[in-house]
Protein backbone atom coordinates (compact mmCIF):
# COMPACT_ATOMS: atom_id res chain seq x y z
CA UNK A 1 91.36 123.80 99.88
CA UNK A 2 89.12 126.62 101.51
CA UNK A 3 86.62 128.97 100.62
CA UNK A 4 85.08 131.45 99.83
CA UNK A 5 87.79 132.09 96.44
CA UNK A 6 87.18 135.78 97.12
CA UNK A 7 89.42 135.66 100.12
CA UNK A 8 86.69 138.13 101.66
CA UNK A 9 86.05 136.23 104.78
CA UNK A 10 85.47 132.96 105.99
CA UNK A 11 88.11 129.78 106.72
CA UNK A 12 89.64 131.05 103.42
CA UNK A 13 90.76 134.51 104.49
CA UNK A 14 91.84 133.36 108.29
CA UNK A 15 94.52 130.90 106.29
CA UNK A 16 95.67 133.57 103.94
CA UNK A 17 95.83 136.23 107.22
CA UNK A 18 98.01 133.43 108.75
CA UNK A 19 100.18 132.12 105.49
CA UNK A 20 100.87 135.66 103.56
CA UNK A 21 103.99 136.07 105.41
CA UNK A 22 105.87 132.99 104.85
CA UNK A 23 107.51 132.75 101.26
CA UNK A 24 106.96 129.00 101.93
CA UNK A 25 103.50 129.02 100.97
CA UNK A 26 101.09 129.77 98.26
CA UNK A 27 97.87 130.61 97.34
CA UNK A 28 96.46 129.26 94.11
CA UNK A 29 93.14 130.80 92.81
CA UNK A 30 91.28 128.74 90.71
CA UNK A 31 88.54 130.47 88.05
CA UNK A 32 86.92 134.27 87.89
CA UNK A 33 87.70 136.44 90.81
CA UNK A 34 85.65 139.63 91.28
CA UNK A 35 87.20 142.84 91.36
CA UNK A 36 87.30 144.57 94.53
CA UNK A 37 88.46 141.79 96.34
CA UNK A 38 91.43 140.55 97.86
CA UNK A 39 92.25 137.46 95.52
CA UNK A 40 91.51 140.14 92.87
CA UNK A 41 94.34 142.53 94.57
CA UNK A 42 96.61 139.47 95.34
CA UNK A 43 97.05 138.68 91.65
CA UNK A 44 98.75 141.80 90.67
CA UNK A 45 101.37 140.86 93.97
CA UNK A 46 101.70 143.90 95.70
CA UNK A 47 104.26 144.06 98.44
CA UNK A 48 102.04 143.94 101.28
CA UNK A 49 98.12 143.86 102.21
CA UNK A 50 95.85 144.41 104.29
CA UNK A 51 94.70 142.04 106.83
CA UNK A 52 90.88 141.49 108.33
CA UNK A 53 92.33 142.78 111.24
CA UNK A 54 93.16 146.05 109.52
CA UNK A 55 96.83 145.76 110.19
CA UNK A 56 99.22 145.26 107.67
CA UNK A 57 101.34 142.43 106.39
CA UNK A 58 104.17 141.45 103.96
CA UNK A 59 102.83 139.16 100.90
CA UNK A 60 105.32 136.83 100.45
CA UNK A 61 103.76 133.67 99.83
CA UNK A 62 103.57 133.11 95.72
CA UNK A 63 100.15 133.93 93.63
CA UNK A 64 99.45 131.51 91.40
CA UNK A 65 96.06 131.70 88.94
CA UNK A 66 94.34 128.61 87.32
CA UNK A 67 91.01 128.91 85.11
CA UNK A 68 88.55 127.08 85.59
CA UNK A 69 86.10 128.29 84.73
CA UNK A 70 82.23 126.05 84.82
CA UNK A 71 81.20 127.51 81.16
CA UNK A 72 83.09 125.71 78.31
CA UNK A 73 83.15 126.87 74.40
CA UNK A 74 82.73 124.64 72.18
CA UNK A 75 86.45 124.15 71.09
CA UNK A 76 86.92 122.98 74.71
CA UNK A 77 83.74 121.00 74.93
CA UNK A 78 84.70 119.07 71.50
CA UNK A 79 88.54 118.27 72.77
CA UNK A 80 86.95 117.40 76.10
CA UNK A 81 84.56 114.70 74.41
CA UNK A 82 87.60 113.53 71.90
CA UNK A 83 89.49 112.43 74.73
CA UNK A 84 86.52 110.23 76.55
CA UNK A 85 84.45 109.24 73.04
CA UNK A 86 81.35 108.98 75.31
CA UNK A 87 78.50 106.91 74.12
CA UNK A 88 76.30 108.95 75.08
CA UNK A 89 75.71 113.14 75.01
CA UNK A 90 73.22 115.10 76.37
CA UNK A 91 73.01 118.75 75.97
CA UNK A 92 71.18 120.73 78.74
CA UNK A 93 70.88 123.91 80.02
CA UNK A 94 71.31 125.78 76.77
CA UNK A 95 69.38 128.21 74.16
CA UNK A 96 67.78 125.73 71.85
CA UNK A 97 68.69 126.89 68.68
CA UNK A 98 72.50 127.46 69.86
CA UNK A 99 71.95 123.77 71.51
CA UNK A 100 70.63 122.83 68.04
CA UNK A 101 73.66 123.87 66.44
CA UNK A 102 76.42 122.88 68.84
CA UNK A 103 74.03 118.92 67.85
CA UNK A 104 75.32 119.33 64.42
CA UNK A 105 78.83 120.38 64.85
CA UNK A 106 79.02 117.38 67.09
CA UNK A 107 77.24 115.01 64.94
CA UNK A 108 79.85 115.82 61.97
CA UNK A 109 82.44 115.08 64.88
CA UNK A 110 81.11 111.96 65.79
CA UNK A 111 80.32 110.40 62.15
CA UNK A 112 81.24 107.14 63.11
CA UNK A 113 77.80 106.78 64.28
CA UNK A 114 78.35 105.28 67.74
CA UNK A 115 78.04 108.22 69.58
CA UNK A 116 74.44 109.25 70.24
CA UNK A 117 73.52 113.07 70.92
CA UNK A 118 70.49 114.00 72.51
CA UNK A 119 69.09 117.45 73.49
CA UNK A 120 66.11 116.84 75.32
CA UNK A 121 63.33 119.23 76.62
CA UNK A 122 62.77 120.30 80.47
CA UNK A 123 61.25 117.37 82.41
CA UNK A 124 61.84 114.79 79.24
CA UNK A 125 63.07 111.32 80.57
CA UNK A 126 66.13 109.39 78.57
CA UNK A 127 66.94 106.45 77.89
CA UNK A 128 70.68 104.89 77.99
CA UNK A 129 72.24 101.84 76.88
CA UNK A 130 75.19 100.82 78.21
CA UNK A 131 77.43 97.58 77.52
CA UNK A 132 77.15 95.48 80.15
CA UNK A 133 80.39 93.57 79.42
CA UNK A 134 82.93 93.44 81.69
CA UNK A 135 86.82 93.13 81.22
CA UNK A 136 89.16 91.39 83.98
CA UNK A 137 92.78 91.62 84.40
CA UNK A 138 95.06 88.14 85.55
CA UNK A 139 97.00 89.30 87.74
CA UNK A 140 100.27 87.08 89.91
CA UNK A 141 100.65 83.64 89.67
CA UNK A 142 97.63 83.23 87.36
CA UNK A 143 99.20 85.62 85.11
CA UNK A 144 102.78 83.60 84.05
CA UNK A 145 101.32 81.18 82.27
CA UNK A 146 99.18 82.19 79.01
CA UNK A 147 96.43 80.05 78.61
CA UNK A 148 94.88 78.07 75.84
CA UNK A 149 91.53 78.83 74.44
CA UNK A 150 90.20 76.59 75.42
CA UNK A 151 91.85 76.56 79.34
CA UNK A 152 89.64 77.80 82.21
CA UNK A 153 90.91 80.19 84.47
CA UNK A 154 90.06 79.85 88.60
CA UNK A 155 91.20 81.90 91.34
CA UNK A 156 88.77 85.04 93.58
CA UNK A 157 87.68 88.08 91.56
CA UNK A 158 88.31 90.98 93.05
CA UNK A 159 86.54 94.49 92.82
CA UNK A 160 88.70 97.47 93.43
CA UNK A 161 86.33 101.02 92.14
CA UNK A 162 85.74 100.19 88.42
CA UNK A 163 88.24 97.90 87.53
CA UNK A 164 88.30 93.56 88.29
CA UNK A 165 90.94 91.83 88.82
CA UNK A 166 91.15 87.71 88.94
CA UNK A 167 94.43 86.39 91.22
CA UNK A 168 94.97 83.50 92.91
CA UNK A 169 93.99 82.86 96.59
CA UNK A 170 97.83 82.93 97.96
CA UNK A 171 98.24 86.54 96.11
CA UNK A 172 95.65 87.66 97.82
CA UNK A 173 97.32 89.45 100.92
CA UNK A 174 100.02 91.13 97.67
CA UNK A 175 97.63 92.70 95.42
CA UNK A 176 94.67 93.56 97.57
CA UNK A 177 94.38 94.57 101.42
CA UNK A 178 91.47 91.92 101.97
CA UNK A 179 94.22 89.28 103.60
CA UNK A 180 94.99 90.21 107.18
CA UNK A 181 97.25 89.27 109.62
CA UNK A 182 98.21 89.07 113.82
CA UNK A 183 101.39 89.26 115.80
CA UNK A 184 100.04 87.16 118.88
CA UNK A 185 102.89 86.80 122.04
CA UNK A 186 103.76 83.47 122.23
CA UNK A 187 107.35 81.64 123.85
CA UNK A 188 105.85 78.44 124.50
CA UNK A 189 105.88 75.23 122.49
CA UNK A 190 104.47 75.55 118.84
CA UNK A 191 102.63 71.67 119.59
CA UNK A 192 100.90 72.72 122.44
CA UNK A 193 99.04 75.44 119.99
CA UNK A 194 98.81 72.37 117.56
CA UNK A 195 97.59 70.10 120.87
CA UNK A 196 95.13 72.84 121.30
CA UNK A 197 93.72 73.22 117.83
CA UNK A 198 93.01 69.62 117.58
CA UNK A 199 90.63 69.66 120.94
CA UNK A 200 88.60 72.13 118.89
CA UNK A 201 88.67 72.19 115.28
CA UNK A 202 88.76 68.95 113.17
CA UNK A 203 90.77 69.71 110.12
CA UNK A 204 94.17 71.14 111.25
CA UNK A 205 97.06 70.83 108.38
CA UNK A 206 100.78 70.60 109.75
CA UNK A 207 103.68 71.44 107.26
CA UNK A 208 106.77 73.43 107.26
CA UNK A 209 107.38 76.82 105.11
CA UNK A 210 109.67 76.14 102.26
CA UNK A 211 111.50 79.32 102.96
CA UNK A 212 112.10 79.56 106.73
CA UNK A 213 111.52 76.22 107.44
CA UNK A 214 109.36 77.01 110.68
CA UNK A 215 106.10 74.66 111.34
CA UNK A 216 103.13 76.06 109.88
CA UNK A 217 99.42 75.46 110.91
CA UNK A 218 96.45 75.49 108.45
CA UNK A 219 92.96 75.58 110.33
CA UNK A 220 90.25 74.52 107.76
CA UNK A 221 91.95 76.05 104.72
CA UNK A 222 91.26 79.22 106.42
CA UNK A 223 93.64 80.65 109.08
CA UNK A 224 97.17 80.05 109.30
CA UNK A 225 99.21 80.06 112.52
CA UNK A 226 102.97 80.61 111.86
CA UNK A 227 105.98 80.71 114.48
CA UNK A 228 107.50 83.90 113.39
CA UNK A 229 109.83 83.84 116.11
CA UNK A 230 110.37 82.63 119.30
CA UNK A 231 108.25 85.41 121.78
CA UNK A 232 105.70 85.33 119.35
CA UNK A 233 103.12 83.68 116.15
CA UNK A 234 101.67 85.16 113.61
CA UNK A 235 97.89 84.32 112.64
CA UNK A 236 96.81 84.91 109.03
CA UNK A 237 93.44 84.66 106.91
CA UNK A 238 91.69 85.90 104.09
CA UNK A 239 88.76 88.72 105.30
CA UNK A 240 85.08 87.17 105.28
CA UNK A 241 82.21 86.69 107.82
CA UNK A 242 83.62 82.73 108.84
CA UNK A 243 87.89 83.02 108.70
CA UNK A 244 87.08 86.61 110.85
CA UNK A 245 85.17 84.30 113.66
CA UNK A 246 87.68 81.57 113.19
CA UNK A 247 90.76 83.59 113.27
CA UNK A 248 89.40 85.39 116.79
CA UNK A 249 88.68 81.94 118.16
CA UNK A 250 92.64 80.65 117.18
CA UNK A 251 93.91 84.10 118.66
CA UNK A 252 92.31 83.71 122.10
CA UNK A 253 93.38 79.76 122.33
CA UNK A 254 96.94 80.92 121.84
CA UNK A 255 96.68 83.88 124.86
CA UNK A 256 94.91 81.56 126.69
CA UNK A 257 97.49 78.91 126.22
CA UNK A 258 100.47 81.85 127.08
CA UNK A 259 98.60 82.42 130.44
CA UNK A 260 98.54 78.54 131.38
CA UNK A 261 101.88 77.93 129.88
CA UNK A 262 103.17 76.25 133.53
CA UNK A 263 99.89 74.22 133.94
CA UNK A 264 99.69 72.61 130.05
CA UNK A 265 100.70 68.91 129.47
CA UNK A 266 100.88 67.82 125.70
CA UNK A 267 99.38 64.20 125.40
CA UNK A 268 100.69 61.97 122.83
CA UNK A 269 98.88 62.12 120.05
CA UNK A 270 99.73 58.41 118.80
CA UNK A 271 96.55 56.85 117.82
CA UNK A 272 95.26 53.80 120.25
CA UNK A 273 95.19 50.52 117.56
CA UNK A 274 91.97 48.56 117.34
CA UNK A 275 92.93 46.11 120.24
CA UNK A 276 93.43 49.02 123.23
CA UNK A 277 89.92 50.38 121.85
CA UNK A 278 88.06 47.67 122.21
CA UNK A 279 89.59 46.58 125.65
CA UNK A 280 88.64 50.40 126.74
CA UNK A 281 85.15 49.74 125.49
CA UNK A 282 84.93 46.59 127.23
CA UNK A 283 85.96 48.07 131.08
CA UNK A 284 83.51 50.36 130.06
CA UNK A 285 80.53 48.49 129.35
CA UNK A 286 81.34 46.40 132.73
CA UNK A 287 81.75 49.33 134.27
CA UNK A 288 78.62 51.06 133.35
CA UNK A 289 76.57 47.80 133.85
CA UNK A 290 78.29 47.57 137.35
CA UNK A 291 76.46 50.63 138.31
CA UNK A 292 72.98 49.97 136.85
CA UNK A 293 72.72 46.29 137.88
CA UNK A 294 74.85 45.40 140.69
CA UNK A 295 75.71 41.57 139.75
CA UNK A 296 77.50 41.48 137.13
CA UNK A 297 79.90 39.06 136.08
CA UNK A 298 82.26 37.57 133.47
CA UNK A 299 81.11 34.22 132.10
CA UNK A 300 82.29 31.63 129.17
CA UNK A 301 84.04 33.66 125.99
CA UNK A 302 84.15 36.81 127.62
CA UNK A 303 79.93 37.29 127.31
CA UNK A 304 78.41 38.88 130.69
CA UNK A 305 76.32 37.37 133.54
CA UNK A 306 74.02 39.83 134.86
CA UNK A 307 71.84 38.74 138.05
CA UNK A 308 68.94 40.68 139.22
CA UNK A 309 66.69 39.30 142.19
CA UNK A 310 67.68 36.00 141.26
CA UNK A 311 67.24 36.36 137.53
CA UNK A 312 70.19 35.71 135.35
CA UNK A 313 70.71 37.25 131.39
CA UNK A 314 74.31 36.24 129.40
CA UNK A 315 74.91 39.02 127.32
CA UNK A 316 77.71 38.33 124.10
CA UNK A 317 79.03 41.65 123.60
CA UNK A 318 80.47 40.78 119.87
CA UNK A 319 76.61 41.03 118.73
CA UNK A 320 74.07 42.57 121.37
CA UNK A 321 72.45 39.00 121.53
CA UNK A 322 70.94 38.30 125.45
CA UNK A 323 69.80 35.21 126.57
CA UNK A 324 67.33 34.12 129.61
CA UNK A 325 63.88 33.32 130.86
CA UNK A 326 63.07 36.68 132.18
CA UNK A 327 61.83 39.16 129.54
CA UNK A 328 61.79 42.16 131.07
CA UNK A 329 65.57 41.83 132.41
CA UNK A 330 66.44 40.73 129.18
CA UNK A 331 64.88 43.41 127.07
CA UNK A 332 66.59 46.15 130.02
CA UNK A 333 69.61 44.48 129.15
CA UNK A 334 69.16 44.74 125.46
CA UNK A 335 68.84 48.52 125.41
CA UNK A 336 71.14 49.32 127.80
CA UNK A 337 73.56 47.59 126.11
CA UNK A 338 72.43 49.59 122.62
CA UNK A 339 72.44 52.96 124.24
CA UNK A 340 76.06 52.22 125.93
CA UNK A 341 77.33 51.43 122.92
CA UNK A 342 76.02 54.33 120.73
CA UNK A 343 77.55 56.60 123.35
CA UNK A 344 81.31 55.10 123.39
CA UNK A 345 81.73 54.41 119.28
CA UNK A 346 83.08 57.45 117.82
CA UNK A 347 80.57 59.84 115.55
CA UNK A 348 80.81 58.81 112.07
CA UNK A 349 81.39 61.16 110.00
CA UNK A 350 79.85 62.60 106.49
CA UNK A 351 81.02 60.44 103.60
CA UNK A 352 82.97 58.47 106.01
């Protein structure tokens, strides 16, 4: 598309100069073209014309003429507003007593009464009412089953222009481009990207796919991590604000963990039981009270004897309970015991 349509000058008449030659290409003139121009001359296909250069040229491309013209009659106008059944009309930029009758003509057209035909004055504001109702198609999964009356539907409406759609959050990525995907380079071990995961996020799904079989990683219901093959993974989530930031974060852990392939030890990730814990707690507190008391001992049922400038304390670890003369030592014992212990128990977590 280029103008002017007069072919007189401009981006229009440096194409035509170019493409009259070739009988592979053609010009198409849409609506009124003045006479004593070249699209007039063109449309009569003369063997040859003359170019802005003066020189002449061969027309071989085709002609081809299309009206369209901006003024309608009202045999156009009427089949025009058949077709669409608009709710509204407004007539403008017309004689009123011609727009007056062309009103009539169109209110015997429109008997039905719900079309409404205005023909207001210069500067006179309208009013429109539209329905406000909306209509949704089910598309994919959502759509093989036909639901009861009284079912409820749930899945992620989606917009696309003027038209909504409701699917279900796996056909996402099929009927709409919102779900997007990585090839990341990856040869090494798919559990050291699981090993990884774990250090950083706390929910992290493991399954299989039920096609390929290949291990599959959910992170938070929002990014998967896929072995497509063996040089490489593929990373997918659904577009938003959050799965964007997480899927970046999950896509530099695995290039990170490429670069460090040589240096990365996977730990086992069998739980400790309840005995091993509470051992590791225990060289811990003796540890810790090591360093901020000096003397510090092991005494009857496994309670600690904790000496300072000739001051002893028993401490029973099973309840926080310290015993002794001395006050102060005991009450420095007390907290330091309830602050080491806050620090070593895990961080509960909500609704846990």
């Amino acid at each position: 598309m280029a103008s002017p349509g007069s072919l007189q000058s401009g981006l229009s008449r440096q194409l035509f100069d170019k493409w009259c030659s070739d009988k592979k290409n053609a010009c198409i003139l849409p609506g009124y073209v003045v006479h004593g121009t070249l699209a007039k001359v063109i449309m009569s296909e003369p063997k040859e014309v003359t170019l802005a250069s003066r020189l002449t040229a061969p027309l071989n491309m085709q002609v081809h003429y299309i009206s369209f013209s901006a003024h309608a009659d009202y045999s156009q106008t009427s089949t025009f507003l058949k077709e669409h059944m608009p709710p509204n009309i407004i007539l403008v930029h017309g004689e009123a007593n011609e727009m007056g009758r062309l009103k009539q003509k169109l209110l015997s057209l429109f008997s039905d009464g719900n079309t409404k035909i205005l023909t207001p004055k210069n500067c006179q504001s309208m009013a429109m009412h539209f329905n406000s109702q909306k209509m949704a198609k089910t598309i994919g999964k959502l759509a093989e089953k036909m639901p009861e009356p009284s079912d409820s539907v749930s899945g992620l409406l989606v917009r696309k222009g003027f038209t909504y759609q409701i699917m279900a959050p796996e056909d996402l990525h099929v009927f709409s481009q919102l779900s997007t995907g990585n090839a990341v380079p990856y040869s090494g071990a798919f559990s050291i990207i699981k090993h990884r995961l774990k250090q950083i996020y706390k929910s992290i799904e493991s399954s299989n796919n039920e096609e390929s079989g290949v291990p599959v990683l959910m992170v938070h219901n929002l990014v998967t991590v896929k072995q497509a093959s063996e040089s490489h993974v593929s990373v997918h989530w659904a577009a938003n604000s959050i799965s964007d930031m997480v899927s970046d974060s999950v896509v530099a852990l695995i290039l990170n963990a490429s670069r460090e392939l040589p240096k990365v030890v996977v730990e086992p990730e069998n739980e400790p039981s309840e005995e091993e814990e509470a051992k590791r707690a225990d060289k811990i507190i003796h540890a810790l009270f090591l360093s901020l008391f000096g003397d510090v001992k092991y005494g009857d049922e496994g309670k600690l004897v904790i000496t300072v400038d000739g001051n002893s304390v028993c401490l029973d670890k099973s309840n926080g309970e310290v015993e002794g003369e001395n006050e102060s030592l005991r009450e420095r014992v007390r907290t330091a015991f309830r602050r080491i212990t806050s620090a070593i128990r895990p961080i509960p977590l909500p609704g846990s």
